[in-house]
Protein backbone atom coordinates (compact mmCIF):
# COMPACT_ATOMS: atom_id res chain seq x y z
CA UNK A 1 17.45 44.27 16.85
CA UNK A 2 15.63 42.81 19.99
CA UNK A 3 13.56 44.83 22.11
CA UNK A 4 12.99 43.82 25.62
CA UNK A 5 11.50 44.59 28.96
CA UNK A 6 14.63 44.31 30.83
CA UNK A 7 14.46 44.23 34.76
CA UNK A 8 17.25 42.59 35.54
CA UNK A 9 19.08 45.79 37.28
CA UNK A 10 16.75 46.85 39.72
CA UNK A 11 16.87 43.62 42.04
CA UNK A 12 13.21 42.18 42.07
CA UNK A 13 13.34 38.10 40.89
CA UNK A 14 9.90 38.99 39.14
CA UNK A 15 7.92 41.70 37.07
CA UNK A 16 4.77 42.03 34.67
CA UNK A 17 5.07 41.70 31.31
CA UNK A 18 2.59 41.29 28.29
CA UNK A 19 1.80 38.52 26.25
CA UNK A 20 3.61 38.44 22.85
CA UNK A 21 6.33 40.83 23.69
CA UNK A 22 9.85 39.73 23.70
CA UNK A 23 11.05 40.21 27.49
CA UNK A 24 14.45 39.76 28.88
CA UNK A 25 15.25 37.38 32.03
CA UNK A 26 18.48 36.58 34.08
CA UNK A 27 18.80 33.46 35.69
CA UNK A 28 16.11 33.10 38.75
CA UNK A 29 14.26 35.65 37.60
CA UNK A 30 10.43 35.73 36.49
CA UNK A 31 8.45 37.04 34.11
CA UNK A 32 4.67 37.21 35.35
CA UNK A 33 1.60 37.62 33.14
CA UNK A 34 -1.14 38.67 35.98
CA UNK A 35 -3.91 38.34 33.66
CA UNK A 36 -3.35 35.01 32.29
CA UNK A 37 -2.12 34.10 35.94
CA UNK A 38 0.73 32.85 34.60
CA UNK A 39 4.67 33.02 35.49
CA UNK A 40 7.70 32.23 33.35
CA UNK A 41 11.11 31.74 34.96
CA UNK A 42 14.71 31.10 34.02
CA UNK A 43 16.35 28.65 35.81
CA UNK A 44 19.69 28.08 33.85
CA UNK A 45 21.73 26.86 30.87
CA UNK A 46 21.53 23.22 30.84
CA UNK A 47 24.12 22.86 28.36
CA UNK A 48 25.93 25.63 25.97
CA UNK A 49 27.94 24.14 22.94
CA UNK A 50 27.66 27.04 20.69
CA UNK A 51 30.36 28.00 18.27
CA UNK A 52 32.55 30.76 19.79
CA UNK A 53 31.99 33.96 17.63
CA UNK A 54 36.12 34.05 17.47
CA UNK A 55 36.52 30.71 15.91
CA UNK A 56 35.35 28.98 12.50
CA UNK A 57 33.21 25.92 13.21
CA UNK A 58 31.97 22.89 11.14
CA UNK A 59 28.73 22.64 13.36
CA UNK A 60 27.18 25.84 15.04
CA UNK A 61 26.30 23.79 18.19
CA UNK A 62 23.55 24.56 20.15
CA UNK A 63 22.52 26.27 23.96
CA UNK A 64 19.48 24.89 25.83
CA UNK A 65 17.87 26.70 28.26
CA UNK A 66 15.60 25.30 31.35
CA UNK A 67 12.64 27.22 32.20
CA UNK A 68 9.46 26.37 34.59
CA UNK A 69 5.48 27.91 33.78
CA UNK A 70 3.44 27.79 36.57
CA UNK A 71 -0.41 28.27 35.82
CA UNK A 72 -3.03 28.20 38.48
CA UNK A 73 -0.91 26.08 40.64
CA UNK A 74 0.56 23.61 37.99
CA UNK A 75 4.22 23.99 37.50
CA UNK A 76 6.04 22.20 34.22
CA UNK A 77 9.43 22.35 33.49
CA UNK A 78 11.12 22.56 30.08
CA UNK A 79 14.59 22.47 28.51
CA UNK A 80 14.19 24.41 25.00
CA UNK A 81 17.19 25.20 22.58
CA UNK A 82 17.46 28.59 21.46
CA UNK A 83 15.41 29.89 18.20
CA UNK A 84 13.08 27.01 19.02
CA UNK A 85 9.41 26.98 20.63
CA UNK A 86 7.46 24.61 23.01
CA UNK A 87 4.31 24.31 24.26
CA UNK A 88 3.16 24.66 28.04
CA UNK A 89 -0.11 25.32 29.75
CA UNK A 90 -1.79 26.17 26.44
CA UNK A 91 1.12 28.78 25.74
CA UNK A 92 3.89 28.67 23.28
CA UNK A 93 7.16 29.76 24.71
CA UNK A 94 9.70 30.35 22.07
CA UNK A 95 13.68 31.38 23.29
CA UNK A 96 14.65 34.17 21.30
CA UNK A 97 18.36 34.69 21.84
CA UNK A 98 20.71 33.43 24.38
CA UNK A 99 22.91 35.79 25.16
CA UNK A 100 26.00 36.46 26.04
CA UNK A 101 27.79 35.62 22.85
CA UNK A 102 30.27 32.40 23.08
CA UNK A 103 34.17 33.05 22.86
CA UNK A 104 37.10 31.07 22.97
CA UNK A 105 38.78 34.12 25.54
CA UNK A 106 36.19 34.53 27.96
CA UNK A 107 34.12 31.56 29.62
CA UNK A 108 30.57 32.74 30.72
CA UNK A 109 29.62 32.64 34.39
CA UNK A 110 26.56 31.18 34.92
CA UNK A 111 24.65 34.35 36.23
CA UNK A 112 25.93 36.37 33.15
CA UNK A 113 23.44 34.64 30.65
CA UNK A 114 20.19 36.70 29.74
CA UNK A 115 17.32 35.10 27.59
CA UNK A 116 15.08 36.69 25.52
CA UNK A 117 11.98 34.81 25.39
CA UNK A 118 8.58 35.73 24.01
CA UNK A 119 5.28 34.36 25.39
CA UNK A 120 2.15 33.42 23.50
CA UNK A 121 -1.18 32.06 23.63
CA UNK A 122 -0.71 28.38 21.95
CA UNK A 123 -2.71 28.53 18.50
CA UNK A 124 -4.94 25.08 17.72
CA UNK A 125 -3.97 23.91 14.24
């Protein structure tokens, strides 16, 4: 089970969070680390081919979410596939789970989606 600071009912686009914690955005809204001056936000699915949970599939398929960082001023974008972890601004920003669950009876509107991300300090190796 995923814990998450969850805002997305009480109407702000943004809200503090902690480092390392998983935390829990809808699309457009922010998740803001004040002292790392840093601000995550989900911007949408790019592209969701995951298997629907009421089918059998060969291939599991994949969802790819787009996110910005801004840090002091500098904003990147990034497209990252769920389970998977990139680096921006010297943090690592891994997408935990993509949710809601695919099926065949129900397409997802766009502003249903929630992501789970989680966002660390990047580690030199």
């Amino acid at each position: 089970m995923v814990f998450a600071v969850a805002l997305a009912a009480c109407g702000r686009d943004g809200f503090a969070a902690p480092l390392g914690a998983p935390i829990q955005l809808a699309p457009g809204q922010s998740a803001e680390f004040p002292d790392e001056n840093l601000e995550v936000k989900f911007v949408a699915i790019d592209a969701d081919s995951r298997c629907p949970s009421d089918v059998t599939c060969v291939w599991a398929g994949e969802v790819v979410v787009r996110l910005t960082v801004r840090k002091d001023g500098r904003t990147q974008e990034l497209g990252i596939k769920e389970t998977h972890s990139l680096a921006a601004e010297g943090y690592s920003v891994s997408v935990l789970q993509v949710l809601p669950v695919r099926a065949t009876s129900q397409p997802i509107a766009p502003a249903d989606y929630r992501v789970t991300l989680k966002v660390e300090r990047a580690t030199s190796q």
